[in-house]
C-alpha atoms as a PDB file:
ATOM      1  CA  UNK A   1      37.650 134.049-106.009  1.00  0.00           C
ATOM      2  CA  UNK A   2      34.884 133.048-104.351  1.00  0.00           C
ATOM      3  CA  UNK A   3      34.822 130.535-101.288  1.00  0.00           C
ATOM      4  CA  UNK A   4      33.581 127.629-103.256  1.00  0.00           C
ATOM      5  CA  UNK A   5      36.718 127.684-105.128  1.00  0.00           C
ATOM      6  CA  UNK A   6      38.714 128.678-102.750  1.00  0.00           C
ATOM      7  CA  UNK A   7      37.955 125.506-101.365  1.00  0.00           C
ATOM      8  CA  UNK A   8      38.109 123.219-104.428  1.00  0.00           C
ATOM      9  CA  UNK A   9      41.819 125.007-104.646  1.00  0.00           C
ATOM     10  CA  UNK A  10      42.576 123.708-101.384  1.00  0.00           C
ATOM     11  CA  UNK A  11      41.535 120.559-101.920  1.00  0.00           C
ATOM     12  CA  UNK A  12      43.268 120.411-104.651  1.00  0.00           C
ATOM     13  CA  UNK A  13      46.821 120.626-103.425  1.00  0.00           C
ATOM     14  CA  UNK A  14      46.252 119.023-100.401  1.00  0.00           C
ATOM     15  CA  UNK A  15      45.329 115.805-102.865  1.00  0.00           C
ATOM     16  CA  UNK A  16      48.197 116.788-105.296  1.00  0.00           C
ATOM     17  CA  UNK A  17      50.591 116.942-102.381  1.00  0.00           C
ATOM     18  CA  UNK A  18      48.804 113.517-100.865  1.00  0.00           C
ATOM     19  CA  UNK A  19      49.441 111.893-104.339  1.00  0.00           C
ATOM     20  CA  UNK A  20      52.932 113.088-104.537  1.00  0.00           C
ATOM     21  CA  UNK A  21      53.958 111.677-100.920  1.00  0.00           C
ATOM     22  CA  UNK A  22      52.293 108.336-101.792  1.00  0.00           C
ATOM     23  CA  UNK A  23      54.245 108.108-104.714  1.00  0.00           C
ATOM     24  CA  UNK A  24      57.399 108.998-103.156  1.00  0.00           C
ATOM     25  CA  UNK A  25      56.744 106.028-100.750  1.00  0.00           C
ATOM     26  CA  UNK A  26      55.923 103.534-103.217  1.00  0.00           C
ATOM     27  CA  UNK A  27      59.686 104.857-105.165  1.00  0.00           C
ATOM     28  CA  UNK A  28      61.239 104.188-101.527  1.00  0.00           C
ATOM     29  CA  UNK A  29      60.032 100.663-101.149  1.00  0.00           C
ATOM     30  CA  UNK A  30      60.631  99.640-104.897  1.00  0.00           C
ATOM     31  CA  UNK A  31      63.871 100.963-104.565  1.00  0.00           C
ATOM     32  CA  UNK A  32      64.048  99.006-101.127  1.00  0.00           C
ATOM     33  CA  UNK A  33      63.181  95.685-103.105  1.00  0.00           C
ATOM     34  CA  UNK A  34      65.383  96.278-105.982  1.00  0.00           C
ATOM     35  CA  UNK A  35      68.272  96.284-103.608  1.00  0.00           C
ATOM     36  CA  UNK A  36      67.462  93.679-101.670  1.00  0.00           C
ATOM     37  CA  UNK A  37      67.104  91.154-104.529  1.00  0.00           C
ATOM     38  CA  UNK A  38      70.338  92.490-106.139  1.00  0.00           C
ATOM     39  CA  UNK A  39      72.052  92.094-102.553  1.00  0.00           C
ATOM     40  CA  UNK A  40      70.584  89.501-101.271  1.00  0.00           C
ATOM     41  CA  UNK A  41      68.708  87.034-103.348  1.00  0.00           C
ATOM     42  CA  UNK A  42      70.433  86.514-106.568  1.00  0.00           C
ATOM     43  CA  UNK A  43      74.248  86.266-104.928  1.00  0.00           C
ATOM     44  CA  UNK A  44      71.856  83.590-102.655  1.00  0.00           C
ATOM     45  CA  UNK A  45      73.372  80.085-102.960  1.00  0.00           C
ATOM     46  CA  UNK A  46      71.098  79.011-100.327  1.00  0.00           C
ATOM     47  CA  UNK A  47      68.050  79.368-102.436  1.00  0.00           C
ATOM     48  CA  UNK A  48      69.994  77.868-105.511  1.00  0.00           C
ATOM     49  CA  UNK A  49      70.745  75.134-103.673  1.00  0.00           C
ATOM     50  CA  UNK A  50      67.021  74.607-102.544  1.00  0.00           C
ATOM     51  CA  UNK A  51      65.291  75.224-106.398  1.00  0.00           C
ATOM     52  CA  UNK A  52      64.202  78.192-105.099  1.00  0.00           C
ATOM     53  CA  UNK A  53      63.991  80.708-107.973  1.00  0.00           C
ATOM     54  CA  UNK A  54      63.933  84.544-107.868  1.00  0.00           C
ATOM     55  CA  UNK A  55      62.235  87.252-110.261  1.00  0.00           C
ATOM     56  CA  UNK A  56      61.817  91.265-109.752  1.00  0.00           C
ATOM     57  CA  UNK A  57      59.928  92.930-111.890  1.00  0.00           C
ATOM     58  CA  UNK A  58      60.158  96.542-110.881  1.00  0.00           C
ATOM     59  CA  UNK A  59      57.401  96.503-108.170  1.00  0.00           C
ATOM     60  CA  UNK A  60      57.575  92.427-106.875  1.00  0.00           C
ATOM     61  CA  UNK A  61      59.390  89.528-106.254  1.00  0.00           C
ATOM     62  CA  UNK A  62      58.171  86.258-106.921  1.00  0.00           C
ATOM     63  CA  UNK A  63      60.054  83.140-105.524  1.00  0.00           C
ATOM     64  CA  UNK A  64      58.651  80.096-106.393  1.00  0.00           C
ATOM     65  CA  UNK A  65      60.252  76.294-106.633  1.00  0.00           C
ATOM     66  CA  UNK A  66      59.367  75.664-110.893  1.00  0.00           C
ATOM     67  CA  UNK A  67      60.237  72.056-110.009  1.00  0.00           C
ATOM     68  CA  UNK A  68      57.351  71.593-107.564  1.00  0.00           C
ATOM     69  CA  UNK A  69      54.876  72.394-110.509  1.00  0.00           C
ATOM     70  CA  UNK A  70      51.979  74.375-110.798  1.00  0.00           C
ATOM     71  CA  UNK A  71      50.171  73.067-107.415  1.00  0.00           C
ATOM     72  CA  UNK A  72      53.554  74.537-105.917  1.00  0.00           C
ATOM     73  CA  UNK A  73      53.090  77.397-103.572  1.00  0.00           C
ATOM     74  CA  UNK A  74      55.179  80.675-104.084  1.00  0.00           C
ATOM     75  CA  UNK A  75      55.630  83.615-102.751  1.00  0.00           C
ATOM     76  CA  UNK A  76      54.988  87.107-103.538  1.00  0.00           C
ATOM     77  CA  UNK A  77      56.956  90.311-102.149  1.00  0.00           C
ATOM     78  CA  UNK A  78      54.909  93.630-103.372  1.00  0.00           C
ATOM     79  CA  UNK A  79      54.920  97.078-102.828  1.00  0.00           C
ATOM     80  CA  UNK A  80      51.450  98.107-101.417  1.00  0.00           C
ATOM     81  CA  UNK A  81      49.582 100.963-102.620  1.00  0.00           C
ATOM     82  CA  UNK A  82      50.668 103.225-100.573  1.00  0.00           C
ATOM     83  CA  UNK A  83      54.318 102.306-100.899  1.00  0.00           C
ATOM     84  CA  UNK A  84      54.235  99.353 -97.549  1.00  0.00           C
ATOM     85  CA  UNK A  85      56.258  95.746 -98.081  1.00  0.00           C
ATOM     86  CA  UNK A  86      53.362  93.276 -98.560  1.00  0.00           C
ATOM     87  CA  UNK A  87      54.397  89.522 -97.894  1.00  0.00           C
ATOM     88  CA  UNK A  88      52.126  86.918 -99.387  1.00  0.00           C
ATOM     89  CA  UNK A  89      48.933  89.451 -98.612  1.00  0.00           C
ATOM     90  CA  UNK A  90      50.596  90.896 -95.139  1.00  0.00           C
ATOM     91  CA  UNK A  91      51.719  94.124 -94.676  1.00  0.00           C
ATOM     92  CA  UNK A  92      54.980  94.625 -93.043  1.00  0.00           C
ATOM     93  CA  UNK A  93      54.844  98.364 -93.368  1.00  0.00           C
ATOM     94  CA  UNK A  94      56.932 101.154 -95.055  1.00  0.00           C
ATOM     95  CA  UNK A  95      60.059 101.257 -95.561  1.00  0.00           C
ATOM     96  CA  UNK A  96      61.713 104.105 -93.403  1.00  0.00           C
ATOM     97  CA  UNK A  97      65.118 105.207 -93.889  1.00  0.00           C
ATOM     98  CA  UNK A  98      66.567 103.929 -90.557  1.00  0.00           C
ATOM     99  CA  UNK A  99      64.597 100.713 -90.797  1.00  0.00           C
ATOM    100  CA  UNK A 100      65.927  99.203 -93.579  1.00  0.00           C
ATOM    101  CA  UNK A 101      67.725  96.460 -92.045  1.00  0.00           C
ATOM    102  CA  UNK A 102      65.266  95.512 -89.853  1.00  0.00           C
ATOM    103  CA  UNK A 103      62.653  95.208 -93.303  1.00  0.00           C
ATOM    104  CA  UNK A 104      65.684  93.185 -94.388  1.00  0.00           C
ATOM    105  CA  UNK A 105      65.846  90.863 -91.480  1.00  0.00           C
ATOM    106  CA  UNK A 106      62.139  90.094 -91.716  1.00  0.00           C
ATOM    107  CA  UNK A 107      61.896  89.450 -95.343  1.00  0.00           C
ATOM    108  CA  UNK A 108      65.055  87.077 -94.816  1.00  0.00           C
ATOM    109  CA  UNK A 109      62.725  85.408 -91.898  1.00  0.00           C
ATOM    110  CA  UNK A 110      59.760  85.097 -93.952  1.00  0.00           C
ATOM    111  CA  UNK A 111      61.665  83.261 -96.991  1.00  0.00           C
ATOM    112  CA  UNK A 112      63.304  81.096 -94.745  1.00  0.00           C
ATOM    113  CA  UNK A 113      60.169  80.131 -92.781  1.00  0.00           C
ATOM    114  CA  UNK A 114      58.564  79.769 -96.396  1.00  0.00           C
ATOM    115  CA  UNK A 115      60.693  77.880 -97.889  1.00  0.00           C
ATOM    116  CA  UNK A 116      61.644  75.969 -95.185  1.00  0.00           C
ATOM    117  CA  UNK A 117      65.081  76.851 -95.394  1.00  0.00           C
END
């Protein structure tokens, strides 16, 4: 083998192994969301109560008030490309295993703060 591809090789499975780690983060975090809008925002009466509106998709939640119409501002909760929380365009980070409540908290702050809650 000569060094050339012995190189290529490496790169290779370093990218492979990249690529495999980045998808295991972004599986985390949508995992992460799907909980937290089982758990926490459907069961919500608050938002209910306010026309605030929930819907996960696998990969984002979008709350939105359908009452305010189209001019209405809403708000997004993604999972990043590389498998961070993303709130309206800000990151908040990954999603560790012994920081889930604290992801929790802050998506709870940022609705509230959103929505005026």
């Amino acid at each position: 083998m000569s060094a050339l591809d012995k190189a290529v090789a490496e790169l290779e499975a370093k990218r492979a192994k990249d690529e495999d780690a980045r998808r295991a983060r972004q599986d985390a975090a949508s995992a992460f969301l799907k909980e937290f809008f089982e758990a926490d925002l459907v069961p919500s009466t608050k938002l209910k109560d306010n026309g605030v509106q929930a819907v996960f998709d696998g990969k984002r939640i979008l709350l939105q008030r359908p009452e305010e119409g189209v001019y209405a501002e809403g708000m997004m909760i993604v999972v990043g490309e590389q498998g961070e929380i993303d709130v309206n365009g800000r990151s908040l980070g990954p999603v560790g295993t012994a920081d889930k409540v604290t992801k929790k908290n802050e998506l709870i702050v940022e609705i509230i703060s959103h929505f005026s809650l």
